[in-house]
C-alpha atoms as a PDB file:
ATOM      1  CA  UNK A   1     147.263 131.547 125.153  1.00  0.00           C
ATOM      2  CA  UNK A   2     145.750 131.734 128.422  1.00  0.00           C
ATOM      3  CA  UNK A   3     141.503 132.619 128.242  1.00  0.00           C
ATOM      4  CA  UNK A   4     139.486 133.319 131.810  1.00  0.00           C
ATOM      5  CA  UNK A   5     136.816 131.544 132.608  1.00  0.00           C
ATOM      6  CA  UNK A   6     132.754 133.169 132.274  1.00  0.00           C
ATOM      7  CA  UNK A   7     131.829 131.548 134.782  1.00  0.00           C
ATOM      8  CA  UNK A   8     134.525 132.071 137.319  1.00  0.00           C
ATOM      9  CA  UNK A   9     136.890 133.982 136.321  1.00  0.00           C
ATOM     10  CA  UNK A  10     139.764 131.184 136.345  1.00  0.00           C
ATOM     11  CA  UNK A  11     142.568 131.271 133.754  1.00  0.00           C
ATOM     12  CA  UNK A  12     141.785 128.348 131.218  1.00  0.00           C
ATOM     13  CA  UNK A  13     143.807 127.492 128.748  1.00  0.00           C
ATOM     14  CA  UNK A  14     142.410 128.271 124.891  1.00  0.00           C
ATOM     15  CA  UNK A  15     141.868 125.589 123.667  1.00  0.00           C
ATOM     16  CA  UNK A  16     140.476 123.854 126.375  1.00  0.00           C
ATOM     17  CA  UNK A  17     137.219 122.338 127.000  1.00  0.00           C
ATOM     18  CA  UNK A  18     135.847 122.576 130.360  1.00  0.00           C
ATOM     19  CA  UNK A  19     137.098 125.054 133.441  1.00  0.00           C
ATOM     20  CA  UNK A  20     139.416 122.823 135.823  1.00  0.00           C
ATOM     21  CA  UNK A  21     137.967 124.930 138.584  1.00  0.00           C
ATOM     22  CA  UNK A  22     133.868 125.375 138.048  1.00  0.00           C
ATOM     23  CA  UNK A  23     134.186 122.235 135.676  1.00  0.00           C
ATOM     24  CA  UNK A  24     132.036 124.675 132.936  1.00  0.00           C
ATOM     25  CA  UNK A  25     131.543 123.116 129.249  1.00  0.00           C
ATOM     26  CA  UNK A  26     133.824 125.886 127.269  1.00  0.00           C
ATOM     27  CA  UNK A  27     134.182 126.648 123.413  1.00  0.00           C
ATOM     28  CA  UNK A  28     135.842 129.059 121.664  1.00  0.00           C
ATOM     29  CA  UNK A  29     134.526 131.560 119.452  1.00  0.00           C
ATOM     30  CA  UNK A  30     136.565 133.746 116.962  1.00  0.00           C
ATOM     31  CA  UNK A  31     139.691 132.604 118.512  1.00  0.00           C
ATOM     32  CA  UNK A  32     139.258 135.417 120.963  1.00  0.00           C
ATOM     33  CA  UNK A  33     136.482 135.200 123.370  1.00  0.00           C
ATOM     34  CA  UNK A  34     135.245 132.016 125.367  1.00  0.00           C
ATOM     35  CA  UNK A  35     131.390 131.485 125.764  1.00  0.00           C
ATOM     36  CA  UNK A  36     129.114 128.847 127.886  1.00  0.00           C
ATOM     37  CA  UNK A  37     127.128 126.158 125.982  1.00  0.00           C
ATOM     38  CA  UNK A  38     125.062 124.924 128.610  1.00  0.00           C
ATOM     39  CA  UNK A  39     121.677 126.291 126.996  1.00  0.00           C
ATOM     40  CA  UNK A  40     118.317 125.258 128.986  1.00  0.00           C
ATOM     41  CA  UNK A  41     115.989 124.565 126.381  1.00  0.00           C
ATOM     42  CA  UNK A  42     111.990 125.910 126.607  1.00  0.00           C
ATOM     43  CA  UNK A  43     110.825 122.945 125.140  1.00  0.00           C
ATOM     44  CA  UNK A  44     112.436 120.719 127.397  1.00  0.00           C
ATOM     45  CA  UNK A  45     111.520 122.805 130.213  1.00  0.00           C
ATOM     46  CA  UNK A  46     107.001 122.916 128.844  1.00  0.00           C
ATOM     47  CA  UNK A  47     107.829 118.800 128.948  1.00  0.00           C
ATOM     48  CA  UNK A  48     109.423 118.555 132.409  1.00  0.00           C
ATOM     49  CA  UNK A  49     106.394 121.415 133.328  1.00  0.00           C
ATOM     50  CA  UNK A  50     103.952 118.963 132.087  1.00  0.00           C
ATOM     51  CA  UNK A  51     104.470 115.874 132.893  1.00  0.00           C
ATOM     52  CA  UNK A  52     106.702 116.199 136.228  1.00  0.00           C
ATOM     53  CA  UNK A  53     105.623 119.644 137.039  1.00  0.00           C
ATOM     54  CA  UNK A  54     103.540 118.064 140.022  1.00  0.00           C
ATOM     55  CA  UNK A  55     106.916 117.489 142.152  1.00  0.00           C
ATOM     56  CA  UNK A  56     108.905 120.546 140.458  1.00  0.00           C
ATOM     57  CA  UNK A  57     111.281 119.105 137.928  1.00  0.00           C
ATOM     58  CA  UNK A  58     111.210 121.956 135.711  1.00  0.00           C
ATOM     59  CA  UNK A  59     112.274 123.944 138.293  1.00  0.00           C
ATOM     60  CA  UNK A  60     115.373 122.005 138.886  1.00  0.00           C
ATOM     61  CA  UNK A  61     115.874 121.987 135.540  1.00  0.00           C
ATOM     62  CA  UNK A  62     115.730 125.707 135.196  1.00  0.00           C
ATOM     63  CA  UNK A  63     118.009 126.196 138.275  1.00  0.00           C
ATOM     64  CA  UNK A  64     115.655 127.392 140.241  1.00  0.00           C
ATOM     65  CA  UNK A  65     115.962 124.902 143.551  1.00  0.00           C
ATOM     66  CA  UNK A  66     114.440 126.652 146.307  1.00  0.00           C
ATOM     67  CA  UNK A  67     110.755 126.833 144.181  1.00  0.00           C
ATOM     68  CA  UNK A  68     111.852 122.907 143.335  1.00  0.00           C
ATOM     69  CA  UNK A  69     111.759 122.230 147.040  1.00  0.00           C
ATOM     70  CA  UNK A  70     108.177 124.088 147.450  1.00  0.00           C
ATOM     71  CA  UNK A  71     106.645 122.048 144.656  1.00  0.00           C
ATOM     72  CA  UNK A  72     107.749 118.710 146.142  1.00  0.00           C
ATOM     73  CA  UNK A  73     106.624 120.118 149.710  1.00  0.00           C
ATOM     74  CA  UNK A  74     103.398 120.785 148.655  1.00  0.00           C
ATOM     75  CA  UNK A  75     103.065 117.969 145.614  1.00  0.00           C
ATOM     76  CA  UNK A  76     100.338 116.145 147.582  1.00  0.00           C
ATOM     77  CA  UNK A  77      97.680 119.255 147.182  1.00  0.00           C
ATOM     78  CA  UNK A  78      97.942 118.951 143.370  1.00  0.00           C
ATOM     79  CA  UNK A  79      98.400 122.623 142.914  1.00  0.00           C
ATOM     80  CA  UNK A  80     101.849 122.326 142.015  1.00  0.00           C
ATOM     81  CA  UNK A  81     100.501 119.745 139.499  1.00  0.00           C
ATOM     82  CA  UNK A  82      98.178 122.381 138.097  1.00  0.00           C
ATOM     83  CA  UNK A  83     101.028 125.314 138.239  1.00  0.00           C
ATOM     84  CA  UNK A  84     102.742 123.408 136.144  1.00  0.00           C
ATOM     85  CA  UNK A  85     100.577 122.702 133.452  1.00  0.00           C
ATOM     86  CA  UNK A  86      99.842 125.658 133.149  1.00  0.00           C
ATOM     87  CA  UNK A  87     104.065 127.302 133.387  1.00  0.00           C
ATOM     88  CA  UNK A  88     104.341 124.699 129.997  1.00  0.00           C
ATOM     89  CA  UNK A  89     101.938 126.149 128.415  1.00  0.00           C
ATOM     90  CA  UNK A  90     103.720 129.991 129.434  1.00  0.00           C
ATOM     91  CA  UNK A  91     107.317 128.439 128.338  1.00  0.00           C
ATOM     92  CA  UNK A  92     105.365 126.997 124.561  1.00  0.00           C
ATOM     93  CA  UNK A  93     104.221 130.380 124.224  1.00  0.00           C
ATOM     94  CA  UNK A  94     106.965 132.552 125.527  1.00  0.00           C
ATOM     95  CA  UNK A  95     109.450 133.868 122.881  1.00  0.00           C
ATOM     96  CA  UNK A  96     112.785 131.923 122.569  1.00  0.00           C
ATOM     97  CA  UNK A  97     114.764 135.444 122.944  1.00  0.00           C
ATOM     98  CA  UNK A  98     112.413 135.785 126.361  1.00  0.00           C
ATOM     99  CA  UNK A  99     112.892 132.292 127.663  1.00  0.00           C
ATOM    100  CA  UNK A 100     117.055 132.857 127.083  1.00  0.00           C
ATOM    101  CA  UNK A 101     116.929 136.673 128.685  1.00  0.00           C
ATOM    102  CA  UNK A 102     114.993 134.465 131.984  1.00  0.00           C
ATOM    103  CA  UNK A 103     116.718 131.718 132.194  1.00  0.00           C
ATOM    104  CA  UNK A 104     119.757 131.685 130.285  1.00  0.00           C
ATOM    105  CA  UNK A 105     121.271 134.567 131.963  1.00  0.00           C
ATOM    106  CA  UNK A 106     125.396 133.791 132.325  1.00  0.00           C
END
């Protein structure tokens, strides 16, 4: 049976396992409907804020490039450092239905 992709919108095979044309991580659910698994988790992003938030790893992380590239522009001010300590502290706190409706959006 022949499933289309979320992502895309490529026909994918049900069973399969990842798109052959956006090369998305696939699963199954219910035998009917295919979902992405690809997740970005908040306490992985509040530890990439932390510790590498200075250069904007979090950012990249959270697909969010163009900020990325802003944070390593301006990484020798420290304010990006400080931004980031600070955004870790926002993801700890934020709730995990929040965090997903911001950044896990597919």
């Amino acid at each position: 049976m022949i499933k289309k992709c979320p992502k895309c919108g490529a026909s994918v095979l049900e069973n399969s396992t990842i798109c052959s044309n956006c090369f998305q991580y696939l699963k199954t659910v219910n035998n009917s409907t295919i979902k992405t698994f690809n997740k970005k988790s908040k306490f992985i992003a509040a530890f990439l804020a932390f510790f590498f938030g200075g250069i904007g790893f979090h950012k990249f992380y959270l697909r969010k490039p163009i900020e990325a590239i802003f944070y390593i522009l301006f990484c020798w001010t420290f304010i990006p450092a400080f931004i980031g300590a600070v955004e870790s502290v926002i993801y700890l706190f934020m709730t995990t239905e929040e965090f997903d409706k911001r950044f896990n959006n597919q």
